[in-house]
N, C-alpha and C. Protein backbone atom coordinates (compact mmCIF):
# COMPACT_ATOMS: atom_id res chain seq x y z
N UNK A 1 -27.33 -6.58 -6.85
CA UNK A 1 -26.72 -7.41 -5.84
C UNK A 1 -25.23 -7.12 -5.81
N UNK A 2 -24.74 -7.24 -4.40
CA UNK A 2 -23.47 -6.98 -5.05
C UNK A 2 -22.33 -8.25 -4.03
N UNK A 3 -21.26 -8.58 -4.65
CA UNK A 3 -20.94 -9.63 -4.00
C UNK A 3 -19.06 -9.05 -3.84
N UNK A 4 -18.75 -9.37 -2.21
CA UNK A 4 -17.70 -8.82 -1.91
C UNK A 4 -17.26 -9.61 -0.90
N UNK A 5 -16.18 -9.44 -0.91
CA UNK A 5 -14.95 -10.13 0.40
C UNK A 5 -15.48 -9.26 1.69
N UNK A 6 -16.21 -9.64 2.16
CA UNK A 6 -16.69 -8.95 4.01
C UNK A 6 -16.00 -9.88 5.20
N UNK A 7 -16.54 -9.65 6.35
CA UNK A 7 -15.92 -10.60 7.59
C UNK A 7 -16.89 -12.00 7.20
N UNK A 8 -17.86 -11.72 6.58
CA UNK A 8 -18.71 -13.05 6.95
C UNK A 8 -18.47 -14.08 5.82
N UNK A 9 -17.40 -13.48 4.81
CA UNK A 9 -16.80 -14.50 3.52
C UNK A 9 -15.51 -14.47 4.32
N UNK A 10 -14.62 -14.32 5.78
CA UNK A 10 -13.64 -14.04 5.23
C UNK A 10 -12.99 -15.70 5.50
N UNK A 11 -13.41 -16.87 5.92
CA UNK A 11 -12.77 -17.96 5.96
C UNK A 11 -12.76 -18.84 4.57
N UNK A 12 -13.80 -18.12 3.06
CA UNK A 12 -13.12 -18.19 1.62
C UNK A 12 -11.93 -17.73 1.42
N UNK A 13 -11.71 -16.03 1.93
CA UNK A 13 -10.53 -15.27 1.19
C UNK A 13 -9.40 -15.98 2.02
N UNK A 14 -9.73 -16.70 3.22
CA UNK A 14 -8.15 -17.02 4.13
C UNK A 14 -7.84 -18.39 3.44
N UNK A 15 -8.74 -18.98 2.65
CA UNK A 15 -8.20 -20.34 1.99
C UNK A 15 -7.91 -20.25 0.65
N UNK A 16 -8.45 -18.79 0.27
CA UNK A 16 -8.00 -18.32 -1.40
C UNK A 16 -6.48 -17.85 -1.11
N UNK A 17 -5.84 -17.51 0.05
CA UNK A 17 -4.89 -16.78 0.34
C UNK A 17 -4.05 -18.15 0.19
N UNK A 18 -4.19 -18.95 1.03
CA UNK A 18 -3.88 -20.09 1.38
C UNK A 18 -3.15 -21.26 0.25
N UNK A 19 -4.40 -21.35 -0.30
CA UNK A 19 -4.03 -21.83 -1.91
C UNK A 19 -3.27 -21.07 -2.79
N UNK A 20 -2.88 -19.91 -3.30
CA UNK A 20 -2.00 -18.77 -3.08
C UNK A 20 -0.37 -18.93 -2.46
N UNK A 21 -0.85 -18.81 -1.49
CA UNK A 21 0.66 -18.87 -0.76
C UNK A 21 1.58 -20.37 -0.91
N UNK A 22 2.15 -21.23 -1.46
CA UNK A 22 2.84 -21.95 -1.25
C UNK A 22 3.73 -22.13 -0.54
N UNK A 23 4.29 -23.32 -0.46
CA UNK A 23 5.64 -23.07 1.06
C UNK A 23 6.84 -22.99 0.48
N UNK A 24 7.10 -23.07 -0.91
CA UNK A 24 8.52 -23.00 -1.57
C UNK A 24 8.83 -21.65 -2.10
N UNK A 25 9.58 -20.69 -2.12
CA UNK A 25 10.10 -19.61 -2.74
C UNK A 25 11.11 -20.04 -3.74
N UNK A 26 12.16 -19.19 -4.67
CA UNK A 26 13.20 -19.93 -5.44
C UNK A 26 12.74 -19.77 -7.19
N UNK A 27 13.44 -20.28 -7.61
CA UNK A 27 13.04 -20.22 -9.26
C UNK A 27 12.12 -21.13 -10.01
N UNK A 28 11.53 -20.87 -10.96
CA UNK A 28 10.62 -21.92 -11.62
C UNK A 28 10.56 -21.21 -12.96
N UNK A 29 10.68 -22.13 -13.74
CA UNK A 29 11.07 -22.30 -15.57
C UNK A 29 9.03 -21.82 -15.47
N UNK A 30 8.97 -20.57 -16.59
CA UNK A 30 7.82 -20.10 -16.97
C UNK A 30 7.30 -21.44 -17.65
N UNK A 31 5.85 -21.67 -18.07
CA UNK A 31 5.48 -22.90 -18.84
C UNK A 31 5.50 -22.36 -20.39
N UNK A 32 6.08 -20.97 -20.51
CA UNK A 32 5.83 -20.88 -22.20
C UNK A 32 7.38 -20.38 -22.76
N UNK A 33 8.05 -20.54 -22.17
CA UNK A 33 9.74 -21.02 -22.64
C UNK A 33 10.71 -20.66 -21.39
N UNK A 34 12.05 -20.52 -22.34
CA UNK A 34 12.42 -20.86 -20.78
C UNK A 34 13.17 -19.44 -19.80
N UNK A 35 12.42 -18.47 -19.94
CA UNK A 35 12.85 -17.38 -18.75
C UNK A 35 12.19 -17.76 -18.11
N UNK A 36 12.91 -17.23 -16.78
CA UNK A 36 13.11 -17.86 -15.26
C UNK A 36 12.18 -17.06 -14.30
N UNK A 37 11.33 -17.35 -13.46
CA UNK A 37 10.76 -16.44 -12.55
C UNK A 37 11.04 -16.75 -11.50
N UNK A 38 11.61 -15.88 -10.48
CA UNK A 38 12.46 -15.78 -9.46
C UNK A 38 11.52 -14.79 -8.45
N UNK A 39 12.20 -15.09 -7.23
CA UNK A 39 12.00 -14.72 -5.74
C UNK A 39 10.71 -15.30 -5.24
N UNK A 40 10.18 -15.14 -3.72
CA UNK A 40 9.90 -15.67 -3.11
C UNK A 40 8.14 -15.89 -4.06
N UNK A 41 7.46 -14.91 -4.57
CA UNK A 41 6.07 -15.36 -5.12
C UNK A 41 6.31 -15.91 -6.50
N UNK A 42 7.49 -16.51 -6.74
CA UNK A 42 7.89 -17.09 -8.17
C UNK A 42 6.60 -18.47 -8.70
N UNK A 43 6.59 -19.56 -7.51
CA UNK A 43 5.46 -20.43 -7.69
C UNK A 43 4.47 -20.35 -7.95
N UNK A 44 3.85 -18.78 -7.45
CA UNK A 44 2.28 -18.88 -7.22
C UNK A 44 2.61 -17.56 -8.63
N UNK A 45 3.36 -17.26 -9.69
CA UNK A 45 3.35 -16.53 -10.42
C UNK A 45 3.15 -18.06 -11.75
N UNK A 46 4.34 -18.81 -11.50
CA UNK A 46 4.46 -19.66 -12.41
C UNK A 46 2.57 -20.06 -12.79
N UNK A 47 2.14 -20.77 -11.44
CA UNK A 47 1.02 -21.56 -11.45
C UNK A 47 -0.25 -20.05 -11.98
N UNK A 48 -0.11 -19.22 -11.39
CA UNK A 48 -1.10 -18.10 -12.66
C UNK A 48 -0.91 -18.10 -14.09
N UNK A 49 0.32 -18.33 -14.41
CA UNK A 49 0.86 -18.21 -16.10
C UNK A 49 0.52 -19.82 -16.36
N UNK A 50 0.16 -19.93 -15.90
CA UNK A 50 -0.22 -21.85 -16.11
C UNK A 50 -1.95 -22.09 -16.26
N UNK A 51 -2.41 -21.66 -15.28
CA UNK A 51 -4.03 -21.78 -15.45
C UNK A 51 -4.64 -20.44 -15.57
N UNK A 52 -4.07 -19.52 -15.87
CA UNK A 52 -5.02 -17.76 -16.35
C UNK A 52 -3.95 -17.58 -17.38
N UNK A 53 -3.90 -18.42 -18.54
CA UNK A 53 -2.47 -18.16 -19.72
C UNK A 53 -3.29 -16.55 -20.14
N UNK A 54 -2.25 -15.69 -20.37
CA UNK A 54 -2.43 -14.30 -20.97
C UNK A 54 -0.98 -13.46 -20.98
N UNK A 55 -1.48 -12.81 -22.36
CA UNK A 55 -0.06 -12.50 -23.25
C UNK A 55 0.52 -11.19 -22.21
N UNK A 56 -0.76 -10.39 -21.20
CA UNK A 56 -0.31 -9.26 -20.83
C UNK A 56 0.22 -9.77 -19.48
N UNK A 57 -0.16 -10.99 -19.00
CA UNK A 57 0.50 -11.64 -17.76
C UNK A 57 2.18 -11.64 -17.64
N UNK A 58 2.05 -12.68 -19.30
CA UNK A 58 3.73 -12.86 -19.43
C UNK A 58 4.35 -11.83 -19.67
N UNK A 59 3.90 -10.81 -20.30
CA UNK A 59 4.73 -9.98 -19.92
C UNK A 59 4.77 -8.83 -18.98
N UNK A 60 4.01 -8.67 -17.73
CA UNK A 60 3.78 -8.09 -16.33
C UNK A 60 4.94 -8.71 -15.59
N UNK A 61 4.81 -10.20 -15.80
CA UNK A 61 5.71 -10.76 -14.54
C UNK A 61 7.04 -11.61 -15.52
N UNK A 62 7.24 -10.92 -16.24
CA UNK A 62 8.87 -11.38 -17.05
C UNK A 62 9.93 -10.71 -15.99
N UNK A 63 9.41 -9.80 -14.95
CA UNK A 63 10.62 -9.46 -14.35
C UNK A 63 10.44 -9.78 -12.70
N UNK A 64 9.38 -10.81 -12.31
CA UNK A 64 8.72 -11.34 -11.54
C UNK A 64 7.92 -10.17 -10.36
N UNK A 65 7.53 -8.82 -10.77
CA UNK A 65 7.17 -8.06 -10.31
C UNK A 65 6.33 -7.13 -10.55
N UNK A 66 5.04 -6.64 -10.06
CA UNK A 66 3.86 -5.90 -10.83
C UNK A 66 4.33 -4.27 -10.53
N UNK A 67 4.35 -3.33 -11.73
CA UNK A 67 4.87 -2.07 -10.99
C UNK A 67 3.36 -1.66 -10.72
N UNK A 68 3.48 -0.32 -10.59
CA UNK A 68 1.78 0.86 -10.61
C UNK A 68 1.17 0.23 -11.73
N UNK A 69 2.26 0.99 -12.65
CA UNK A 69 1.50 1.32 -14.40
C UNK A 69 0.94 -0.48 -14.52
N UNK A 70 1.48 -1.19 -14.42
CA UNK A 70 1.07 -2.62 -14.53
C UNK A 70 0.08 -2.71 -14.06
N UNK A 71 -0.33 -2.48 -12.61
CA UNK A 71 -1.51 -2.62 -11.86
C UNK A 71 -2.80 -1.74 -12.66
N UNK A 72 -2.33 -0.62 -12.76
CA UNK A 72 -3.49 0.20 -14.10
C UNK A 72 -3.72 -0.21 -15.46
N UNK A 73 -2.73 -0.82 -15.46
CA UNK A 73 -3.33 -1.60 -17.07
C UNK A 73 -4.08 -3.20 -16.43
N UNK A 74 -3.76 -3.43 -15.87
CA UNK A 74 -4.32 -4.59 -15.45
C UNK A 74 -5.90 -4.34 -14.83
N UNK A 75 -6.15 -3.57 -14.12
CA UNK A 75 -7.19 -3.13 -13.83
C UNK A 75 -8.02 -2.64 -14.93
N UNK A 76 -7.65 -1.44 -15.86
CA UNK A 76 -8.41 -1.46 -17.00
C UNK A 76 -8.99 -2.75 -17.53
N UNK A 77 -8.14 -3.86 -18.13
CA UNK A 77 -8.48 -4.96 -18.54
C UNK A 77 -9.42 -5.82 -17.33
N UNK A 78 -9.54 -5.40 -16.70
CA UNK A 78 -10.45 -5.73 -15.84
C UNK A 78 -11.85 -5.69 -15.94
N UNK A 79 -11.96 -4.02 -15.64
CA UNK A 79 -13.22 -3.54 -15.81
C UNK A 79 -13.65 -3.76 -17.44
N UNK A 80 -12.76 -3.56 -18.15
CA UNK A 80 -13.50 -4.05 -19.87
C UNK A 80 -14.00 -5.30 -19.67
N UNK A 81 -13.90 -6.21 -19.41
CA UNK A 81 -14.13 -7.31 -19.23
C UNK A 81 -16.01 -7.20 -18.66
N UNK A 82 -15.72 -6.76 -17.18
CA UNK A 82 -17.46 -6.99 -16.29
C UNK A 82 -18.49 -5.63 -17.43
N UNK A 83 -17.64 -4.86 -17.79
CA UNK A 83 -18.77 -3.85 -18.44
C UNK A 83 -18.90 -4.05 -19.89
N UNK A 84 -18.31 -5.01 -20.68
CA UNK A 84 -18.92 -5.88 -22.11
C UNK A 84 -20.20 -6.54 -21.08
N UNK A 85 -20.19 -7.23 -20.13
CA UNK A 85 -21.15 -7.71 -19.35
C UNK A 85 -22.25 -7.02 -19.06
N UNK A 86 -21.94 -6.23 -18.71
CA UNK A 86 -23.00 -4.86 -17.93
C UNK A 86 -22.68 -4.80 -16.53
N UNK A 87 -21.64 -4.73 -15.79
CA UNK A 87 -21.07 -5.15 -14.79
C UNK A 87 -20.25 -4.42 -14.41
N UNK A 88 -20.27 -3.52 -13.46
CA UNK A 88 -19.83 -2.74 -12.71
C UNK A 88 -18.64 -3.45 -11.42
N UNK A 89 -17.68 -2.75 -11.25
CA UNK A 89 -16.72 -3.38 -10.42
C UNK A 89 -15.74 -2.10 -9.84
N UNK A 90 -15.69 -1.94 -8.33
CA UNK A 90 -14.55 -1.38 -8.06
C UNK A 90 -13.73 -2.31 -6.88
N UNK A 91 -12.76 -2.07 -6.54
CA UNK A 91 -12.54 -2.17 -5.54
C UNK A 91 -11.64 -1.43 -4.40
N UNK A 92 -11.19 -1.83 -3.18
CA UNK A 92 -11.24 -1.40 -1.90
C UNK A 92 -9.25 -1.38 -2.34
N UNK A 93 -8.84 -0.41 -1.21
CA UNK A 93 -7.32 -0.05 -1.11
C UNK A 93 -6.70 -1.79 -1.16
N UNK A 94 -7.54 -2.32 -0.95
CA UNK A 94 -6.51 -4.07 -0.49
C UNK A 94 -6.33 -5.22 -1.76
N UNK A 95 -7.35 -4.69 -3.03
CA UNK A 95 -8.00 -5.17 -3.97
C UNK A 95 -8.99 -6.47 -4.32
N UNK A 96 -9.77 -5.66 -3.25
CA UNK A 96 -11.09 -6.85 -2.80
C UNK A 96 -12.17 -6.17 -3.71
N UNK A 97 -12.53 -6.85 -4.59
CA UNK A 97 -13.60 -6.17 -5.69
C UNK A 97 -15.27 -6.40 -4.94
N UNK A 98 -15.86 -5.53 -5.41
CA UNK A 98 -17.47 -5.37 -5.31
C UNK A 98 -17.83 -4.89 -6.88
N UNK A 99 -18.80 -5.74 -7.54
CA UNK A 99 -19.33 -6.18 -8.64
C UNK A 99 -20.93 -5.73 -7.99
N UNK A 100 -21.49 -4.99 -9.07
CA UNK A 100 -22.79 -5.02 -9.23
C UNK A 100 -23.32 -4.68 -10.45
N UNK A 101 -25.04 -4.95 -10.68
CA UNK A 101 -25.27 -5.13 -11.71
C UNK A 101 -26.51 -5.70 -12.18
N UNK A 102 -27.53 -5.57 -13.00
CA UNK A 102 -28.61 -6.22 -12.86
C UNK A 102 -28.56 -7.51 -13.16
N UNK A 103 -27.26 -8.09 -13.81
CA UNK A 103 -27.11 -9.44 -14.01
C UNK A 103 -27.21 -10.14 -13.06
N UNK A 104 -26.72 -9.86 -11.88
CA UNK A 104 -26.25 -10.35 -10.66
C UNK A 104 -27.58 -10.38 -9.78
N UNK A 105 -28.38 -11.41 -10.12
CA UNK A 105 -29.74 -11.81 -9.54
C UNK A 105 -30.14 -12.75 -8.25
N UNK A 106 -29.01 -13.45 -8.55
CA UNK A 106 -29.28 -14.63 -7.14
C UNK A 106 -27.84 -14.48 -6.25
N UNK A 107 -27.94 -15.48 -4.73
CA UNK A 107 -27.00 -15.41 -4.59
C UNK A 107 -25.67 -16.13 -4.62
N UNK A 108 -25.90 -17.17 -6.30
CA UNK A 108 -25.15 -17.75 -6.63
C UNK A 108 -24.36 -16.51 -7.75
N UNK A 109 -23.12 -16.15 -7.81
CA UNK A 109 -22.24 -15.72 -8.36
C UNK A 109 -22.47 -16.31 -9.79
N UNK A 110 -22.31 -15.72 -11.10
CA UNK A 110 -22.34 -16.21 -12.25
C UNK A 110 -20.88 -16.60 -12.76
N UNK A 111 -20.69 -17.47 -13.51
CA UNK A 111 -19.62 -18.02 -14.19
C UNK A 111 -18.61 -16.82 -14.27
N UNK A 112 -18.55 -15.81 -15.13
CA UNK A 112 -18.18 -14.10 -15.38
C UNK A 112 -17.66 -13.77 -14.11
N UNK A 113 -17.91 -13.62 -13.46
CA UNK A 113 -17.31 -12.72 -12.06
C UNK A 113 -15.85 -13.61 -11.85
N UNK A 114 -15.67 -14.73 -11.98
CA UNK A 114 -14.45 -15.37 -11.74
C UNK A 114 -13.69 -14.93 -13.41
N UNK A 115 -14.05 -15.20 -14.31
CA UNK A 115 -13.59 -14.81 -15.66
C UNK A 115 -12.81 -13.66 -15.84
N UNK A 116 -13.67 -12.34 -15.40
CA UNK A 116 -13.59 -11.51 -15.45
C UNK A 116 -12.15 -10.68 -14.31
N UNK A 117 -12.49 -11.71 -13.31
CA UNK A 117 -11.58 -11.60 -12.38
C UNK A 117 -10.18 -11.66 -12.75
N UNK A 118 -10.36 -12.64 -13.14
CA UNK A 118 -8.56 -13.17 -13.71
C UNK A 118 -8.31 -12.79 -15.16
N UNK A 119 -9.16 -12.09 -16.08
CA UNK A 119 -9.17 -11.79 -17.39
C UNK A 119 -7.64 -11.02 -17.37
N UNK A 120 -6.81 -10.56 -16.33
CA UNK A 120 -5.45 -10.14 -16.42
C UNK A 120 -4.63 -11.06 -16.73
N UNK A 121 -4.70 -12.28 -16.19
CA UNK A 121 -3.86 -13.05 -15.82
C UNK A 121 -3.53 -13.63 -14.75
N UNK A 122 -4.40 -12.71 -13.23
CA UNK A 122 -3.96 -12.89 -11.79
C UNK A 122 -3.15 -11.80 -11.58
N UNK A 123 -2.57 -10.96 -12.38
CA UNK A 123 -1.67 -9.74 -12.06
C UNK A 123 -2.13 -8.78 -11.24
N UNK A 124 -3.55 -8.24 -10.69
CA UNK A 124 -3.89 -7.91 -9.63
C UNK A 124 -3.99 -8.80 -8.11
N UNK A 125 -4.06 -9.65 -8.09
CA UNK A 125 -4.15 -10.57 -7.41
C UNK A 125 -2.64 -10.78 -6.72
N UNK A 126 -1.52 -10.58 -7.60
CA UNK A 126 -0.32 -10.86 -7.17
C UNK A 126 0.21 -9.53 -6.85
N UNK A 127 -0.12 -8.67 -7.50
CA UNK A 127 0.51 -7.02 -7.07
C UNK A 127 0.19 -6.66 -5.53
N UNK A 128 -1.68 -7.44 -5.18
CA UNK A 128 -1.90 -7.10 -3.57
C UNK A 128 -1.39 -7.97 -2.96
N UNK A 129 -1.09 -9.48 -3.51
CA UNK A 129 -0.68 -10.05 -2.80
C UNK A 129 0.70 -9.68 -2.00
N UNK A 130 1.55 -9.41 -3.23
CA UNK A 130 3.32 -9.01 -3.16
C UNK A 130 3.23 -7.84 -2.28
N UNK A 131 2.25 -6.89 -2.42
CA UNK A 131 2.44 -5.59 -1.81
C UNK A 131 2.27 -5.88 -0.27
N UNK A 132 1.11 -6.76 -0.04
CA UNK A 132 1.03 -7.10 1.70
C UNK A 132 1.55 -7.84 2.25
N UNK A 133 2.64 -8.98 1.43
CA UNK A 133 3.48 -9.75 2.14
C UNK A 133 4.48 -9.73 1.10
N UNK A 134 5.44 -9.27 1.19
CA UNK A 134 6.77 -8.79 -0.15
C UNK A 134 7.13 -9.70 0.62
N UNK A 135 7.72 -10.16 1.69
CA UNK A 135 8.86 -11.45 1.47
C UNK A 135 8.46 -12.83 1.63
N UNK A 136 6.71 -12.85 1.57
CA UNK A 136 5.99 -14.06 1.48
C UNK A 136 6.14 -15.44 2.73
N UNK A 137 6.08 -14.22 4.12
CA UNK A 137 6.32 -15.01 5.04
C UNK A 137 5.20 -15.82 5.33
N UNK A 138 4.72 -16.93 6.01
CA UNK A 138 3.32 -17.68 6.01
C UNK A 138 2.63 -16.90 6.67
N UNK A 139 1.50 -17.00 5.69
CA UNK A 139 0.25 -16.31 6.37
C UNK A 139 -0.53 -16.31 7.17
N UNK A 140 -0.40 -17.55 7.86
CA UNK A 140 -0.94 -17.64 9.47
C UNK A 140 -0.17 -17.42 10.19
N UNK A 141 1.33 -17.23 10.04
CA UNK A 141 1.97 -16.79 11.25
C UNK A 141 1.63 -15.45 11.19
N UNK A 142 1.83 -14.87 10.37
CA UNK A 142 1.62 -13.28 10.24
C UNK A 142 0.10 -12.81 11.05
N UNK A 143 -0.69 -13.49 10.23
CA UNK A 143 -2.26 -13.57 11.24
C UNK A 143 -2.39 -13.26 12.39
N UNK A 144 -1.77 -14.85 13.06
CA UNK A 144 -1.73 -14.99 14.69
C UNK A 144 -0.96 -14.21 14.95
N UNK A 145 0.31 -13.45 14.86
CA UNK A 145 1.23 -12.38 15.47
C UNK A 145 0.55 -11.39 15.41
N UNK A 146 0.49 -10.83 14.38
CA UNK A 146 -0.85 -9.60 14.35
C UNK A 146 -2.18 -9.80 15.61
N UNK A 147 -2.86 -10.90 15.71
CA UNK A 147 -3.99 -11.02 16.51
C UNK A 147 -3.17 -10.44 18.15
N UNK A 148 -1.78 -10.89 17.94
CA UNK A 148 -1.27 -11.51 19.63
C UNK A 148 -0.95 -9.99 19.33
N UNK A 149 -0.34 -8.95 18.79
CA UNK A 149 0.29 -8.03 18.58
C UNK A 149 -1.01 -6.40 19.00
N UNK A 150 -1.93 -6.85 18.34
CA UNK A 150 -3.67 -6.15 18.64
C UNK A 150 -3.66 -6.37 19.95
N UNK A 151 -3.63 -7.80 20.63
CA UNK A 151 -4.25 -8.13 21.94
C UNK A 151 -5.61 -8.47 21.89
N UNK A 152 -5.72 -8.83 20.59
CA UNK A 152 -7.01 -10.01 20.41
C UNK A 152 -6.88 -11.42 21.02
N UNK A 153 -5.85 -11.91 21.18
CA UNK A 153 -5.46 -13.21 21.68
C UNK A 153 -4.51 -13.34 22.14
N UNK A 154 -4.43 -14.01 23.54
CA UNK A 154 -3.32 -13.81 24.23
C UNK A 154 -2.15 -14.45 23.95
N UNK A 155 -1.04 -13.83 24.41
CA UNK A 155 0.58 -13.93 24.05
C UNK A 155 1.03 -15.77 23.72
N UNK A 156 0.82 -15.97 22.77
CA UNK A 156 1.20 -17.57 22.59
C UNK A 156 -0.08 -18.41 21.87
N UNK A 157 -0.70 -17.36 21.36
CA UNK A 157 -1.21 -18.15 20.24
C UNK A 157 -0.06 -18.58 18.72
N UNK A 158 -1.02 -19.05 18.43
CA UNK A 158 0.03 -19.51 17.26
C UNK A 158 -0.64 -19.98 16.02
N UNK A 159 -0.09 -20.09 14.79
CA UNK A 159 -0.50 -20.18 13.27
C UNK A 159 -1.55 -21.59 13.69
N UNK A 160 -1.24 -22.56 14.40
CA UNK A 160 -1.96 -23.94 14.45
C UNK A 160 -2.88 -23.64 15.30
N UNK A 161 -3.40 -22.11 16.27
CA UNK A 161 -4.42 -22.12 17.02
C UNK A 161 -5.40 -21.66 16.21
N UNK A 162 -5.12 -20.24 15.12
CA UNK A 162 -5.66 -20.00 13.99
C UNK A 162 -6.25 -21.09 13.25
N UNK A 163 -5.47 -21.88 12.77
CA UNK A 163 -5.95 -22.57 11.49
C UNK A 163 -7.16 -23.64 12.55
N UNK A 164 -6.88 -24.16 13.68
CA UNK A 164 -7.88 -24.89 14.19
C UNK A 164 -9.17 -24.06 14.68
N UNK A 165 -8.79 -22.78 14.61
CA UNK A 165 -10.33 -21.82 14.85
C UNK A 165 -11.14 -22.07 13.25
N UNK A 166 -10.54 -21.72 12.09
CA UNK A 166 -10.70 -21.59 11.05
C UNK A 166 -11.39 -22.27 10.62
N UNK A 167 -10.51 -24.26 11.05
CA UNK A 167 -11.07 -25.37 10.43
C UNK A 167 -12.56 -25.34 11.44
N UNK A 168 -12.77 -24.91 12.84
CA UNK A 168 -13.95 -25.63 13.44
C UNK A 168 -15.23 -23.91 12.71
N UNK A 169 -14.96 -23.59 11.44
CA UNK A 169 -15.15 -22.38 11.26
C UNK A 169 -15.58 -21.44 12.26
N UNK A 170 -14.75 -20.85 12.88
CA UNK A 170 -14.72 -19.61 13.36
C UNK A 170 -14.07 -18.75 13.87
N UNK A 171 -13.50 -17.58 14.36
CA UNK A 171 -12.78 -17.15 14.63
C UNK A 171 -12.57 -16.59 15.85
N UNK A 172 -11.22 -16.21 16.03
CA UNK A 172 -10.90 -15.75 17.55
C UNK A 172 -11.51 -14.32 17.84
N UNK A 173 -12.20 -13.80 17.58
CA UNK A 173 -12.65 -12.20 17.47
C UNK A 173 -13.98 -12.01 17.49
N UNK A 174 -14.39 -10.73 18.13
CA UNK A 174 -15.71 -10.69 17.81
C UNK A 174 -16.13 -10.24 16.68
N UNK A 175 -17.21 -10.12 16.19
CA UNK A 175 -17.63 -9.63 15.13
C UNK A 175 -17.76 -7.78 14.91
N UNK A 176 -17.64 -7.68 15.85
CA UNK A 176 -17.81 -6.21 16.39
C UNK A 176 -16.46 -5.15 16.41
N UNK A 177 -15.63 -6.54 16.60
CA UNK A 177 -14.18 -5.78 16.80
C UNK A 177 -13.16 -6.34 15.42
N UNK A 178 -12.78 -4.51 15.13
CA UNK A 178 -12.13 -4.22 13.73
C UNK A 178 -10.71 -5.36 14.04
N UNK A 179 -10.19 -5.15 14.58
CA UNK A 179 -9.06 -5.77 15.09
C UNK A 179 -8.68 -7.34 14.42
N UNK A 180 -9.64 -7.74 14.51
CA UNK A 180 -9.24 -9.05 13.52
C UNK A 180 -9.18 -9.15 12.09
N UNK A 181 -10.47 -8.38 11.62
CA UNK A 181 -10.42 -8.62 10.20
C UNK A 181 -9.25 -7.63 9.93
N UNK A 182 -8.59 -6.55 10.35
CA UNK A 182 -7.70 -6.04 10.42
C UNK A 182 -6.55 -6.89 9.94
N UNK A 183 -6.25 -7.47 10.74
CA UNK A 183 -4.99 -8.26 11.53
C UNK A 183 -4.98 -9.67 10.07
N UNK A 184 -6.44 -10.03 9.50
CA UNK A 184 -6.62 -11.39 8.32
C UNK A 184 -6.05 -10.02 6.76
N UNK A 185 -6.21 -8.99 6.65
CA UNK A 185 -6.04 -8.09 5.43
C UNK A 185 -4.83 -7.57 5.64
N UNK A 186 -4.69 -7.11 6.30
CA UNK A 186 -3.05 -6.45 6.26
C UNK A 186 -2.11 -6.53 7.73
N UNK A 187 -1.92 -8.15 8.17
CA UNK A 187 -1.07 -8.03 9.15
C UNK A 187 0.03 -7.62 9.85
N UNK A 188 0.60 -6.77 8.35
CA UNK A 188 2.18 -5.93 8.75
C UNK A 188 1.60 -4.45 8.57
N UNK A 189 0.76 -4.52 8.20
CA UNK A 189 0.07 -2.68 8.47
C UNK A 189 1.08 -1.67 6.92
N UNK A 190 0.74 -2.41 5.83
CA UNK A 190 2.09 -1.71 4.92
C UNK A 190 1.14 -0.87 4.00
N UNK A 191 -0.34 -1.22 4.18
CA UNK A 191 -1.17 -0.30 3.30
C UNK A 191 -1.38 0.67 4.08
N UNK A 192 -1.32 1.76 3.08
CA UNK A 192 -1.82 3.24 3.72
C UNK A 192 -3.51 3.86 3.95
């Protein structure tokens, strides 16, 4: 079985993003003494070093920033993790994982796949995050500009037309057309 971020999960990943993104940028005192984590994903770094505590976290984001080599060690510790399991994992240029495996029997997700996930710390999680929005502008504006920018939706939509498609679950796009899920993964187009 294999379980992945597609179009038909993607109103989970836009509220995992969501929960993620906070509205404050600025400094915040680490919870395990007192260096400072700074710039705009400082909150949503603090709150990973808070509920995924790990020694290779604190020191990834002591300079509030994931380089390569970080992202490859972080990823290693990744995959050690699902393959003590028997659990296979890659993922996609955006770092949306696909897990498979004979463990993976129903289509309830096992405890492990979230474990395993964050067994970094969240330091993958924040490297794609930082990399697709470095100055952590809100993510539904970015969305809806992107949609209006495609010409998926016409000129004057806005972050509150999004989020009310979202909440009545569904979206402005067809299913057919790349253009949206496009526009929800990389709305400034910065991945190659």
């Amino acid at each position: 079985m294999i379980f992945a971020a597609n179009e038909k999960k993607l109103i989970p990943v836009v509220m995992l993003a969501l929960v993620l993104s906070g509205c404050a940028d600025g400094e915040y005192t680490a919870p395990d003494g007192p260096r400072s984590i700074t710039g705009p994903w400082a909150q949503e770094i603090a709150s990973l070093l808070r509920d995924y505590p790990s020694s290779f976290a604190r020191e990834v984001f002591a300079d509030s920033k994931v380089t390569e080599q970080e992202l490859s060690e972080a990823i290693n510790l990744v995959e050690d993790c699902f393959t003590l399991h028997n659990l296979e994992v890659t993922w996609d240029k955006y770092g949306r994982e696909t897990v498979t495996g004979e463990t993976l029997s129903s289509d309830q997700p096992p405890d492990i796949l979230g474990e395993c996930a964050f067994s970094d710390g969240g330091v993958m999680v924040m490297y794609y995050r930082m990399r697709l929005n470095p100055e952590k502008v809100d993510d539904m504006e970015l969305w809806a500009a992107c949609l209006v920018q495609e010409g998926v939706v016409e000129p004057g939509f806005t972050k509150h037309d999004l989020l009310g498609q979202f909440d009545a679950g569904s979206k402005p796009w067809d299913d057919n057309d790349p253009r949206g899920p496009g526009c929800m993964t990389d709305p400034l187009g910065l991945m190659p």
